[in-house]
C-alpha atoms as a PDB file:
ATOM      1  CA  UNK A   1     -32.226 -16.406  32.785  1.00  0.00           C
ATOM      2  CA  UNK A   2     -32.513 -16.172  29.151  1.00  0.00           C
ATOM      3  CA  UNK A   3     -30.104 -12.922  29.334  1.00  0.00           C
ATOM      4  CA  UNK A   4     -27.399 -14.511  31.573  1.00  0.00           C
ATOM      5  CA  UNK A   5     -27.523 -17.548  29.103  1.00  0.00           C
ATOM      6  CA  UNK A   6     -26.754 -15.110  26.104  1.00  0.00           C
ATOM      7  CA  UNK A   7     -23.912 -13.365  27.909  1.00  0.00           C
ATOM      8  CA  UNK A   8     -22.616 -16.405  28.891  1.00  0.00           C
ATOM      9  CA  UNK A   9     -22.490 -17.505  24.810  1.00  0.00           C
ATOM     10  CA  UNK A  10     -20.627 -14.807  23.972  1.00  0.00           C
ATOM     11  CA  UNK A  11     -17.865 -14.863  26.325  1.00  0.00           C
ATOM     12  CA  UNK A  12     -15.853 -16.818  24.439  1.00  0.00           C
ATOM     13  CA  UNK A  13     -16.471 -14.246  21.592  1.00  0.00           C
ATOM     14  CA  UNK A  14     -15.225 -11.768  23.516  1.00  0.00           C
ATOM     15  CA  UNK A  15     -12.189 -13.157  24.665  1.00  0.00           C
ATOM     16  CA  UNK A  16     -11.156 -14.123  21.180  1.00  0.00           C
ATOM     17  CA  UNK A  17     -11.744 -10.677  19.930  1.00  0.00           C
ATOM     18  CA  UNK A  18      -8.617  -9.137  18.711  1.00  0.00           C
ATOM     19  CA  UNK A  19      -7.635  -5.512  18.090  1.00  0.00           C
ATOM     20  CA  UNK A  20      -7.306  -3.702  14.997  1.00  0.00           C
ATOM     21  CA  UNK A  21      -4.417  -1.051  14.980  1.00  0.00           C
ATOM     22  CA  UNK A  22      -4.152   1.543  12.362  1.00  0.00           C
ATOM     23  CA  UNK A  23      -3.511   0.965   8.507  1.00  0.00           C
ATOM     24  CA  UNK A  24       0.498   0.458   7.805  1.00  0.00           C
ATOM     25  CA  UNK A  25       0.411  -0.231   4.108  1.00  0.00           C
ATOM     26  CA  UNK A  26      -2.127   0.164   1.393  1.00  0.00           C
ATOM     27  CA  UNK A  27      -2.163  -1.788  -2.096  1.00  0.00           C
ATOM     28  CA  UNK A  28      -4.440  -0.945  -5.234  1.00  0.00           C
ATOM     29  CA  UNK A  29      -5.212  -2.914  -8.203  1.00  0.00           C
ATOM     30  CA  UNK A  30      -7.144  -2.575 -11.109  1.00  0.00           C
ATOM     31  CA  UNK A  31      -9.526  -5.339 -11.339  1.00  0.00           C
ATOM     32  CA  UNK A  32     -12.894  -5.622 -13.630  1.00  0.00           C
ATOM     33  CA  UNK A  33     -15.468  -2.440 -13.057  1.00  0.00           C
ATOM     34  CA  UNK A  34     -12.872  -0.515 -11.110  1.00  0.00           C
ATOM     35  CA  UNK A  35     -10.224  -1.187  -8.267  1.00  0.00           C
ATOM     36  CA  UNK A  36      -9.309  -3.321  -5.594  1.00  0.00           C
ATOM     37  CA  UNK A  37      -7.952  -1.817  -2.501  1.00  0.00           C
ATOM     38  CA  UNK A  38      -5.734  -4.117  -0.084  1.00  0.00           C
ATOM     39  CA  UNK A  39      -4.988  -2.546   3.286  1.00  0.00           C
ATOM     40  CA  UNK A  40      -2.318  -4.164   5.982  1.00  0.00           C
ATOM     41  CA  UNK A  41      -3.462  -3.032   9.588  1.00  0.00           C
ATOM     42  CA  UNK A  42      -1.291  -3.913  12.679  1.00  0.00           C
ATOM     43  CA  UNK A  43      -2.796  -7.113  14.769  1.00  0.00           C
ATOM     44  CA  UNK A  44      -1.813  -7.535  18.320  1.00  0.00           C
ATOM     45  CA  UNK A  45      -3.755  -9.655  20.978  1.00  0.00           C
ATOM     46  CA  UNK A  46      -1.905  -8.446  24.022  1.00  0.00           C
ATOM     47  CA  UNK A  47       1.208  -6.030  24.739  1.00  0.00           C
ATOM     48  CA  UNK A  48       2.927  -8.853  25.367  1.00  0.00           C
ATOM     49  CA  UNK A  49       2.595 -10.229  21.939  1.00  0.00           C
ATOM     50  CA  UNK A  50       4.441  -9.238  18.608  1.00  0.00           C
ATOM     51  CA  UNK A  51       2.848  -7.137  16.145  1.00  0.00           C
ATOM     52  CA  UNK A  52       1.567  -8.995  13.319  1.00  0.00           C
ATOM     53  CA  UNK A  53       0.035  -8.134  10.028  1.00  0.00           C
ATOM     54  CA  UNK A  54      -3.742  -9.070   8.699  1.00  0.00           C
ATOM     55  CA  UNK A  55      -4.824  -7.408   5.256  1.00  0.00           C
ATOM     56  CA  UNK A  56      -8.067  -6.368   4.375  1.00  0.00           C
ATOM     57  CA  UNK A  57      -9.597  -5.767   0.880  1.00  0.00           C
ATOM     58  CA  UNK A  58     -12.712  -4.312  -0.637  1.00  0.00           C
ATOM     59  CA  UNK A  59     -13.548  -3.472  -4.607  1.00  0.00           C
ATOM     60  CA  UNK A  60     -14.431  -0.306  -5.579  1.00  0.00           C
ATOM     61  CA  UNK A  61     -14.778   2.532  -8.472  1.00  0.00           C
ATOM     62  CA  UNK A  62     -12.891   5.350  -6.836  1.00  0.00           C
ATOM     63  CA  UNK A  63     -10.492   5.918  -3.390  1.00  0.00           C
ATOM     64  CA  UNK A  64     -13.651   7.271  -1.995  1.00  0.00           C
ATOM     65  CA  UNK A  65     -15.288   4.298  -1.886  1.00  0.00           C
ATOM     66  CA  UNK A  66     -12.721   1.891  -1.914  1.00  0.00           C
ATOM     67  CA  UNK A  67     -11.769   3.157   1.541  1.00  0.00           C
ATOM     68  CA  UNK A  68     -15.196   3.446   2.658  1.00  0.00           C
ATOM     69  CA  UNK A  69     -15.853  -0.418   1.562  1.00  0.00           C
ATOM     70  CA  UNK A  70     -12.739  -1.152   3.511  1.00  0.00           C
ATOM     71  CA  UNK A  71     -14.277   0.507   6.704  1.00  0.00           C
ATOM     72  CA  UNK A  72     -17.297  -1.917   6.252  1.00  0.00           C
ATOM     73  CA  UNK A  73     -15.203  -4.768   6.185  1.00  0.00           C
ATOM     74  CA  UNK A  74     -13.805  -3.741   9.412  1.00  0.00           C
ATOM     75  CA  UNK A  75     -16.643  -2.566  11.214  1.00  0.00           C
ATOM     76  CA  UNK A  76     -14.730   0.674  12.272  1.00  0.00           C
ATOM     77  CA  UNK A  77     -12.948   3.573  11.015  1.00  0.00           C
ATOM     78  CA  UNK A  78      -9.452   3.727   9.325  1.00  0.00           C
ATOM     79  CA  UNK A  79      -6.553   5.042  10.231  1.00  0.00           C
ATOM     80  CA  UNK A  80      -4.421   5.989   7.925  1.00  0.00           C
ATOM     81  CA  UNK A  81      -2.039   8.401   9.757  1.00  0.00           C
ATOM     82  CA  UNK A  82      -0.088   5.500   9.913  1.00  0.00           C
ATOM     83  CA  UNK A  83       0.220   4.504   6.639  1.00  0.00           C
ATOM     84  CA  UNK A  84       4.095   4.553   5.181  1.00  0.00           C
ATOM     85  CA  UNK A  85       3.460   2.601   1.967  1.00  0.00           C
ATOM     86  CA  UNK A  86       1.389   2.839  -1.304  1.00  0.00           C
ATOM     87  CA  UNK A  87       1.739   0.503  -3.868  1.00  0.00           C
ATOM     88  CA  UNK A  88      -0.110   0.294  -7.231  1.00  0.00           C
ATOM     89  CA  UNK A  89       0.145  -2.179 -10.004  1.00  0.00           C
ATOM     90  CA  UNK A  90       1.082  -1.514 -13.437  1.00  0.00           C
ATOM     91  CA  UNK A  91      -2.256  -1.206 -14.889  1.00  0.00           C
ATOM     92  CA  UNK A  92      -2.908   1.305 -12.559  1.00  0.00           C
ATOM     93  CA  UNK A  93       0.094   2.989 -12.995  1.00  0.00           C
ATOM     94  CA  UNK A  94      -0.318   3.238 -17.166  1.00  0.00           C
ATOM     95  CA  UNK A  95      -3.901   4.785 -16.191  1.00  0.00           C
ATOM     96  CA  UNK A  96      -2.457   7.463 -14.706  1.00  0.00           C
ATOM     97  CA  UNK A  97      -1.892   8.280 -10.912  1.00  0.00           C
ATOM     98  CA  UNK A  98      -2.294  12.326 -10.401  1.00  0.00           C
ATOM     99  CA  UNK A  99      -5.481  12.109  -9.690  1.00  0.00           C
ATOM    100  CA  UNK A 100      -4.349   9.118  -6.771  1.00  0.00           C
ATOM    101  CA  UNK A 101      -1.677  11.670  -5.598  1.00  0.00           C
ATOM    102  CA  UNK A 102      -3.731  14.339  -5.126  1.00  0.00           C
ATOM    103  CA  UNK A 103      -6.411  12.167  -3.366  1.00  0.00           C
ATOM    104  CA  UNK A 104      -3.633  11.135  -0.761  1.00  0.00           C
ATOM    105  CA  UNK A 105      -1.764  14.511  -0.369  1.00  0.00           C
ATOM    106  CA  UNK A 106      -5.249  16.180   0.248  1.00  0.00           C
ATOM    107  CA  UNK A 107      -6.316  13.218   2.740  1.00  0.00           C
ATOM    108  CA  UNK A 108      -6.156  14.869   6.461  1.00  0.00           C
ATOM    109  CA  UNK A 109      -4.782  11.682   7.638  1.00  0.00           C
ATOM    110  CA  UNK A 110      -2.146  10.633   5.499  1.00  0.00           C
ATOM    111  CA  UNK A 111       1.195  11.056   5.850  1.00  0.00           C
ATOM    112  CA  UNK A 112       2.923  13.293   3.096  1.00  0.00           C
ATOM    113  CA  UNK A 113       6.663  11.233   3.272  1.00  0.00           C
ATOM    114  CA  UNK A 114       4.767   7.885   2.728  1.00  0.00           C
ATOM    115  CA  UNK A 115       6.524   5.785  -0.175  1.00  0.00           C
ATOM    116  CA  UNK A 116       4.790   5.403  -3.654  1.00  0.00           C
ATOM    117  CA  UNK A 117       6.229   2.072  -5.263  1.00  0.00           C
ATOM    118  CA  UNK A 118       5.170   0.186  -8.587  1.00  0.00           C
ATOM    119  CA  UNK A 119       4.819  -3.862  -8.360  1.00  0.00           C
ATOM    120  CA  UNK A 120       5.874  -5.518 -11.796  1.00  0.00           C
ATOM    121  CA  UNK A 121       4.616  -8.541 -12.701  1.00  0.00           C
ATOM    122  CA  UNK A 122       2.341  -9.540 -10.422  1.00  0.00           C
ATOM    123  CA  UNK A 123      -0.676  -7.945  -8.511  1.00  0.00           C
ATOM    124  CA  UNK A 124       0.180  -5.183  -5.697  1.00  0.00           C
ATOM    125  CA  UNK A 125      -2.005  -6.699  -2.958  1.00  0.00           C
ATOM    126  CA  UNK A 126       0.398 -10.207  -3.633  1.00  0.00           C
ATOM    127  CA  UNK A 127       3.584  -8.614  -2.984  1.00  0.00           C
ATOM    128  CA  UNK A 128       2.147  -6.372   0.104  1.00  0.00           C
ATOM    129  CA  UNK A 129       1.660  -9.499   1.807  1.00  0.00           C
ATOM    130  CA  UNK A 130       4.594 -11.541   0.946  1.00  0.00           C
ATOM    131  CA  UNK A 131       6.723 -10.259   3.916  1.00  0.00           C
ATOM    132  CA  UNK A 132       4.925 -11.147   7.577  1.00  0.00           C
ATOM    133  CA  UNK A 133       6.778  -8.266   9.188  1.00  0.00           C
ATOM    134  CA  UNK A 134       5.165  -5.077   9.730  1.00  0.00           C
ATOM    135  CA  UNK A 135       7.042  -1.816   8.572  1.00  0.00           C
ATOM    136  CA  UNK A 136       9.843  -4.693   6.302  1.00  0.00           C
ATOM    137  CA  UNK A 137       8.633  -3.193   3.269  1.00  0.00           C
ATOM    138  CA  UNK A 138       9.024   0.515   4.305  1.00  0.00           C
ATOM    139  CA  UNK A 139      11.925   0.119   5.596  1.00  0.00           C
ATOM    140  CA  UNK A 140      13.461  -1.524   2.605  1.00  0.00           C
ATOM    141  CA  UNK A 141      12.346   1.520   0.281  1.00  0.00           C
ATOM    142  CA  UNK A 142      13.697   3.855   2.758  1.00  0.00           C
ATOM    143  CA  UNK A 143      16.932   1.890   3.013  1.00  0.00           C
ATOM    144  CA  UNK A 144      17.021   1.990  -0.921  1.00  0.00           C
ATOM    145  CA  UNK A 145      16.437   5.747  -1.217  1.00  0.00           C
ATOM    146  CA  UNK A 146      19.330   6.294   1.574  1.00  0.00           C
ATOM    147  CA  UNK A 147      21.977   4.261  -0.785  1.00  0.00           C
ATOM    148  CA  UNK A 148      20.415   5.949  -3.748  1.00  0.00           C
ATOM    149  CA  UNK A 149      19.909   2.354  -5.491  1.00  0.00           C
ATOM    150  CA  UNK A 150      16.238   3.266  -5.681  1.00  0.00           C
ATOM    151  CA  UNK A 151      14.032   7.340  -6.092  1.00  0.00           C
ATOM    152  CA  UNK A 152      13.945   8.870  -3.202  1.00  0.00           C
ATOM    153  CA  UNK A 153      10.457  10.213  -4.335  1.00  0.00           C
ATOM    154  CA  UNK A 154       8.131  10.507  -1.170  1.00  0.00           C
ATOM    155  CA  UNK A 155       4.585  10.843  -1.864  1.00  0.00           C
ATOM    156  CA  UNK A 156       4.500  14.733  -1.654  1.00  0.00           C
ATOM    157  CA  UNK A 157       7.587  14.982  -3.635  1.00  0.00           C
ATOM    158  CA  UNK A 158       6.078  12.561  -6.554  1.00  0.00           C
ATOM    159  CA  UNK A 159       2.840  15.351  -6.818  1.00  0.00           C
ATOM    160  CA  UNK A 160       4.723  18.107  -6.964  1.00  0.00           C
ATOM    161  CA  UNK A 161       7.038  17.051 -10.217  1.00  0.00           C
ATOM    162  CA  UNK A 162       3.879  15.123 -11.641  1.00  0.00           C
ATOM    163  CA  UNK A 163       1.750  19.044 -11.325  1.00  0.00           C
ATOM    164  CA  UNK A 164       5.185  20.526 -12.836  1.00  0.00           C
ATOM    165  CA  UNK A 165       5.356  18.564 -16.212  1.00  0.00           C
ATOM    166  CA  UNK A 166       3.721  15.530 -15.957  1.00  0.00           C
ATOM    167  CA  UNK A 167       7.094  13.022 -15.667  1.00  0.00           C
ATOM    168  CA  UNK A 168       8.229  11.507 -12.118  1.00  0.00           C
ATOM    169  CA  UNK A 169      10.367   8.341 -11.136  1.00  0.00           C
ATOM    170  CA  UNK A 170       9.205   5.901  -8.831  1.00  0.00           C
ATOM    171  CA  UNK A 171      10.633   2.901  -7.266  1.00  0.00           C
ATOM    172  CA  UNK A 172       9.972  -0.417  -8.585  1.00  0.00           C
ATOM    173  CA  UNK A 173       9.450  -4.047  -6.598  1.00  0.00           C
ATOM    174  CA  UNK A 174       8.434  -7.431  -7.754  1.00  0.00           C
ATOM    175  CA  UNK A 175       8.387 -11.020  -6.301  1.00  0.00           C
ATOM    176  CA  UNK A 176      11.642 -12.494  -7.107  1.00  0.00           C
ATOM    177  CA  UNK A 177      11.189 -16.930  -7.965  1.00  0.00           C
ATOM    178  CA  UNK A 178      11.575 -17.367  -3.990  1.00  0.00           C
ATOM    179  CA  UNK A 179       8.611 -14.860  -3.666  1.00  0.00           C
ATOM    180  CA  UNK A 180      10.686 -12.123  -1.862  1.00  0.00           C
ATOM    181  CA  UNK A 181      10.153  -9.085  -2.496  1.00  0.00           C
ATOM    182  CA  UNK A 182      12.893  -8.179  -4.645  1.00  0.00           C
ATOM    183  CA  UNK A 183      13.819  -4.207  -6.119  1.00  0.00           C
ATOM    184  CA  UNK A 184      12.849  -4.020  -9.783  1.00  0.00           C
ATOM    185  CA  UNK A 185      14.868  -0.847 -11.389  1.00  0.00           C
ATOM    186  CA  UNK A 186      12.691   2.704 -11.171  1.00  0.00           C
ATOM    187  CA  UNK A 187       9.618   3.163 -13.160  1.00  0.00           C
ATOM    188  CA  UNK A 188       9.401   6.261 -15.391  1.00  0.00           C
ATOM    189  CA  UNK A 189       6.807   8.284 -15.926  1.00  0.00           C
ATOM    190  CA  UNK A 190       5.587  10.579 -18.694  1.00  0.00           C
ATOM    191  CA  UNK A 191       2.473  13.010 -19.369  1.00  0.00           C
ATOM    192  CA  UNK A 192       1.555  11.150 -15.303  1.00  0.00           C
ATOM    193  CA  UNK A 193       1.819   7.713 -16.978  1.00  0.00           C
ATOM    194  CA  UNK A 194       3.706   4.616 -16.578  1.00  0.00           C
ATOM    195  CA  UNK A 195       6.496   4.899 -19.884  1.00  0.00           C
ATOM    196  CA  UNK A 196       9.237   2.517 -18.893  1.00  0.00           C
ATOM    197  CA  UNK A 197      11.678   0.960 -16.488  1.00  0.00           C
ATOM    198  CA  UNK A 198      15.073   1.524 -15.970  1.00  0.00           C
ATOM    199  CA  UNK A 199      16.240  -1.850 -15.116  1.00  0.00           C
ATOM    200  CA  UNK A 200      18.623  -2.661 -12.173  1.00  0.00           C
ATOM    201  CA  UNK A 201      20.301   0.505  -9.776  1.00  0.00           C
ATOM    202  CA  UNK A 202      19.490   4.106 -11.144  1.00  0.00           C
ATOM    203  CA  UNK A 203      21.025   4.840 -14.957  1.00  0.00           C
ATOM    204  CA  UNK A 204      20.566   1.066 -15.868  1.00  0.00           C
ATOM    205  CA  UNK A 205      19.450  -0.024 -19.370  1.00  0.00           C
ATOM    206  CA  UNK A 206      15.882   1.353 -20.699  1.00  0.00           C
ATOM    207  CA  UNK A 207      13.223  -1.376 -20.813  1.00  0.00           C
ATOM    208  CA  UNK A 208      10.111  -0.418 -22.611  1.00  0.00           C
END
C-alpha cells in the first residue's frame, strides 16, 4: 500500500517533467574566483509545442569544470554538438581567449563554424537571454557576416589567425536602451587580447 501511495505522489511529478534538448548557446563571464558559465538548452513539452529557451549557469575556475558544474545542475549530460554561439564578456576577452579556442576546437562535440562574439557593456549571460527565440542570435551573426557589416570569423577560423600572430577580429553585440540586442562594431584583438573596437560597420572609427 505504502508503494502504490508513493507512485501515486509522484505522478504529478512526472507529468510536469519537461525535456531538456541539447545546448544552443553558451555565455562566459568572469566573476570573483574564476568564471561563470551560462548555457541556453532547447525546452519543449510536447511536439506540438514551440521550442523555447531555459538557461542554465554554474561558477567555475576552468571550461573543465564549468561544464561539468553545468551537468550537475542538469542532472544529465550536455550536448554541445548543437551549440552555434559563444559569447564572452570583455573581461574575459582582455584575459585572453586562445586558451578558450583551443578548449572548444579540441572539444569532440562542438561544432567548428560556431560564432565567437564579444558583449560590451554589460555581462554575456544578460544579453544571451534577452531574445526568447532560439537560434535569433545565431542567425543575426550569420546574417551580419553574409552582408559583411560584421567578421565573418567562425570559431575555427578565429584559432587559426590567433596561433598565426596572435591578432583576430571578432564581432561585437551589446543591449541597446530597449534591451535588444543590438551590433556593437568588431572587437580587435592583439598578442590574443581584447585591444579595441572599431565602432559601427567594418573600417569605422577606432575606439580604445
Amino acid at each position: 500500500m505504502k508503494k502504490l501511495l508513493l507512485l501515486l505522489a509522484l505522478l504529478p511529478l512526472a507529468g510536469c517533467a519537461r525535456e531538456v534538448s541539447p545546448v544552443s548557446g553558451l555565455a562566459l563571464d568572469q566573476v570573483d574566483g574564476g568564471y561563470r558559465l551560462t548555457a541556453e538548452v532547447v525546452r519543449q513539452d510536447s511536439p506540438e509545442d514551440a521550442a523555447s529557451p531555459a538557461y542554465l549557469s554554474a561558477n567555475g575556475r576552468d571550461m573543465d569544470e564549468l561544464l561539468r558544474n553545468i551537468e550537475r545542475v542538469l542532472g544529465n549530460e550536455l550536448y554541445l554538438d548543437h551549440a552555434q554561439v559563444v559569447l564572452i564578456d570583455e573581461k574575459v576577452a582582455k584575459e585572453g581567449i586562445l586558451t578558450l579556442a583551443d578548449y572548444l576546437c579540441q572539444h569532440d562535440d562542438m561544432r567548428l563554424s560556431l560564432r565567437v562574439a564579444v558583449v560590451r557593456d554589460s555581462e554575456a549571460a544578460a544579453l544571451l537571454q534577452a531574445d526568447d527565440e532560439v537560434f535569433a542570435l545565431s542567425d543575426l551573426l550569420d546574417l551580419a557576416a553574409e552582408q559583411h557589416t560584421m567578421p565573418d570569423m567562425p570559431l575555427y577560423r578565429a584559432t587559426e589567425v590567433l596561433h598565426a600572430d596572435g591578432t583576430a577580429i571578432l564581432p561585437a553585440l551589446r543591449l541597446d536602451e530597449f534591451e535588444q540586442i543590438a551590433p556593437a562594431g568588431v572587437a580587435v584583438f592583439a598578442n590574443e587580447k581584447l585591444s579595441c573596437y572599431l565602432d559601427g560597420e567594418m573600417g569605422g572609427g577606432l575606439n580604445a
